[in-house]
Structures are given as C-alpha cells and as structure tokens.
Protein backbone atom coordinates (compact mmCIF):
# COMPACT_ATOMS: atom_id res chain seq x y z
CA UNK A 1 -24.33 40.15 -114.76
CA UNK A 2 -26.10 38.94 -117.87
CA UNK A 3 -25.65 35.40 -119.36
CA UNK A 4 -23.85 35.78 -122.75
CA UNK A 5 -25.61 33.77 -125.56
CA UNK A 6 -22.13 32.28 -125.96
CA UNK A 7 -22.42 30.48 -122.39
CA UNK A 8 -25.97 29.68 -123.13
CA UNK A 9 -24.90 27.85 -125.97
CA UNK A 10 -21.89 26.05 -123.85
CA UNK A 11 -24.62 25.13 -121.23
CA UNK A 12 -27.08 23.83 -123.55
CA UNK A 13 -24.10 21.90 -125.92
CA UNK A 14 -22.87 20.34 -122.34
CA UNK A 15 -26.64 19.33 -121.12
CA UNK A 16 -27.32 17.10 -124.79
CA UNK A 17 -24.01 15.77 -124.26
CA UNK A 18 -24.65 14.59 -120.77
CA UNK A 19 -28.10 13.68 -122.18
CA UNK A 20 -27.11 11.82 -125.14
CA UNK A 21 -23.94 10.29 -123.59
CA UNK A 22 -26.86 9.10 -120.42
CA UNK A 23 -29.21 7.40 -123.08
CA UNK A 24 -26.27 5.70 -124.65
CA UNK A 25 -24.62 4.43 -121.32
CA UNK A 26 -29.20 2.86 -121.00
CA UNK A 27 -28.94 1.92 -124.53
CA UNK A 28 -25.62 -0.34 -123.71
CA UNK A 29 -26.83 -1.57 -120.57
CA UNK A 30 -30.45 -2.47 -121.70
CA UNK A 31 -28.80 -4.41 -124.50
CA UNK A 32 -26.13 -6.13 -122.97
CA UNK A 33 -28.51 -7.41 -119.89
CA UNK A 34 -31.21 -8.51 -122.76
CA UNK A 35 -27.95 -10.11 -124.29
CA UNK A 36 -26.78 -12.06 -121.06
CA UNK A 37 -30.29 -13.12 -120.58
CA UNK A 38 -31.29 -14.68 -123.79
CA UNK A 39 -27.45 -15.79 -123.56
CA UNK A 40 -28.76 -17.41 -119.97
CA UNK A 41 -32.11 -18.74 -121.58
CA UNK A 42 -30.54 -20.13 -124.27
CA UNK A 43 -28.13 -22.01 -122.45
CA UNK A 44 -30.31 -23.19 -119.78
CA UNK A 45 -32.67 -24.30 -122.33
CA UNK A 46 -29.80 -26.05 -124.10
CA UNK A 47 -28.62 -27.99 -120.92
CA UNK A 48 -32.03 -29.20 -120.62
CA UNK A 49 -32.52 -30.44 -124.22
CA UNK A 50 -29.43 -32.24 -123.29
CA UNK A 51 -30.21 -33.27 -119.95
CA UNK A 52 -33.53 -34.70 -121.37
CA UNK A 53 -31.94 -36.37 -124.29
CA UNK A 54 -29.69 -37.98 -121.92
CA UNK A 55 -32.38 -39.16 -119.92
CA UNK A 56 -34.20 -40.71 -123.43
CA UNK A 57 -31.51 -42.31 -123.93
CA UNK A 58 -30.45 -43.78 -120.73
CA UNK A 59 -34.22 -44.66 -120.14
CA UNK A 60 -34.28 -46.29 -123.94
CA UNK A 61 -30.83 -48.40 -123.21
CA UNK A 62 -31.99 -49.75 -120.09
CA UNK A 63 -35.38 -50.61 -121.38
CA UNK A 64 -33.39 -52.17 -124.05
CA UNK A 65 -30.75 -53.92 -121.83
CA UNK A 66 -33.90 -55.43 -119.57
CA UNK A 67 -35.61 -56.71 -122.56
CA UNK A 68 -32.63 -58.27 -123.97
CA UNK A 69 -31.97 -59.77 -120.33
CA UNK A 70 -35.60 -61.24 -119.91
CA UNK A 71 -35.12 -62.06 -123.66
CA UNK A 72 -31.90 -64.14 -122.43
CA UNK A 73 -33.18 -65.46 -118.92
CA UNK A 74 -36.95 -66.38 -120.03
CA UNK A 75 -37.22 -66.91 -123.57
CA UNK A 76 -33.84 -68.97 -124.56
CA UNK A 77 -33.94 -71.56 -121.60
CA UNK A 78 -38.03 -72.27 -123.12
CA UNK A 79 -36.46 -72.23 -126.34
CA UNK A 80 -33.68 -74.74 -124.80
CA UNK A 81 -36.16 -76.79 -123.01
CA UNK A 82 -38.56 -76.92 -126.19
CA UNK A 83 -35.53 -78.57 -128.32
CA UNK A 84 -34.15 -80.36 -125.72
CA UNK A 85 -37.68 -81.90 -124.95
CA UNK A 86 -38.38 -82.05 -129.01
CA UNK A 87 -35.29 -83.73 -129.25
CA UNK A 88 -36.08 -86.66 -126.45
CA UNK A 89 -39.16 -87.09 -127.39
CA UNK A 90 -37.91 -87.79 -131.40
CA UNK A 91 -35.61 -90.38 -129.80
CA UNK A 92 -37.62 -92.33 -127.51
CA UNK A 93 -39.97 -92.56 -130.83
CA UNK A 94 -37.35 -93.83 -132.97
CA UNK A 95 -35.98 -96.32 -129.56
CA UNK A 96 -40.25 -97.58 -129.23
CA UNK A 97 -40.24 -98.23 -133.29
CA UNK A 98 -37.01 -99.93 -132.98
CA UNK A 99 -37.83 -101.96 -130.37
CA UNK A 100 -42.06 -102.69 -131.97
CA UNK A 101 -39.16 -103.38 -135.19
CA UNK A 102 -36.89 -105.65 -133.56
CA UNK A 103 -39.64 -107.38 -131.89
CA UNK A 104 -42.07 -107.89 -134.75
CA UNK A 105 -39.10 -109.21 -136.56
CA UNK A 106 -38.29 -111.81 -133.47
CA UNK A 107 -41.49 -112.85 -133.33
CA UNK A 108 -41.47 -113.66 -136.93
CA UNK A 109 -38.52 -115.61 -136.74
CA UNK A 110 -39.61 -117.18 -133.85
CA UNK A 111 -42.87 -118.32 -135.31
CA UNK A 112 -40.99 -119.63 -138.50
CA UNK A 113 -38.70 -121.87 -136.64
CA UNK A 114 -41.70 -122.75 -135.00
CA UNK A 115 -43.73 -123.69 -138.27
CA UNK A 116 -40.64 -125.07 -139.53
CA UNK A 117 -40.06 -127.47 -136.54
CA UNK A 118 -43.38 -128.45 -136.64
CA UNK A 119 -43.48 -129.37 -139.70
CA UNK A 120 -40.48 -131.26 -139.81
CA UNK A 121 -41.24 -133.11 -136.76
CA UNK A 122 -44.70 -133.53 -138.32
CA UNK A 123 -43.08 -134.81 -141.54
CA UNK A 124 -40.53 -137.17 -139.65
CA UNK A 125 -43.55 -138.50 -137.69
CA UNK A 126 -45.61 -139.15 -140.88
CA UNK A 127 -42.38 -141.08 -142.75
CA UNK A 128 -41.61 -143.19 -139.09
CA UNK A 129 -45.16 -144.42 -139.04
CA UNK A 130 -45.76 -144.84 -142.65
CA UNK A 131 -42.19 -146.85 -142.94
C-alpha cells in the first residue's frame, strides 16, 4: 500500500510536536535546575555573610568586653592607688609643715619667755645690788 501524502504530513506534524514539546520539557528543566542552584548559591553564600558577620561581631564584643574588663581590673585600682597614694602623701606634707609650724612657733615662744626671764631676773638682780 502506498503512504498518502496526507499521513506523511500527520507523521511529520506529530514528530515536531514530540520534538518541540521534548526541547521545551530540556528548556524547563535546564532552567529551573540553573534556578534552584543559583537559588542554593545564593543562599548558602548569604548564610555565610551572616555567619561571618556574626562571628565579627561576637569576636569585636568580646575583644571589647576583655578590654573594658582589664580596663576595670588593671587600670582603675592604679588609678585608685595613684590618688589614694597622691592623697596621703599631700597629707603627711601638710601634718610635717604643721608640725615644723607648730614647733618653730614653740620654740619661739619658748625662747621669748626665756629672754624675757632673763632679763627680768637680770634686771631684778641689777636693782637688788645697786639698792
């Protein structure tokens, strides 16, 4: 029996059908892996921009949280023991100039009464033996 160009037609209409309906099924695949990948990528690349800026940061805060704790446990009891001392030594100056005060002034009076004794006892000798 021959082929009528009819069927021929049919075939050939059925086979770029098939064909074109094949290539799109590829086309839709291909494109919705390379989707779902650079979906994947960019994801996974997201979580580790994340991951890393929550590392910087945790690793910054603790850094910061050490320094201000050696900050607080070695450089304010110096600063403390810099006043403290500053502030001791300040008063025993102003307790030794007191005292050199207080003394010097003693000593004065003492010599004064002294003098003044003296002299008086020197004058009441001088007026007994003259009289």
């Amino acid at each position: 029996m021959e082929t009528l160009p009819v069927e021929i037609a049919a075939r050939e209409a059925i086979v770029v059908v098939v064909v074109v309906v094949v290539v799109v099924v590829v086309v839709v695949v291909v494109v919705v892996v390379v989707v779902v990948v650079v979906e994947v990528v960019v994801v996974v690349v997201l979580v580790e921009v994340v991951v890393v800026v929550v590392v910087v940061v945790v690793v910054v805060v603790v850094v910061v949280v050490i320094v201000v704790v050696v900050v607080v446990i070695v450089v304010v009891p110096v600063v403390v023991m810099v006043v403290a001392v500053t502030i001791i030594v300040v008063v025993v100056i102003i307790i030794v100039v007191v005292v050199v005060v207080v003394v010097i002034v003693v000593v004065v009076i003492v010599v004064v009464v002294v003098v003044v004794v003296v002299v008086v006892v020197v004058v009441v000798v001088v007026v007994v033996v003259v009289l």
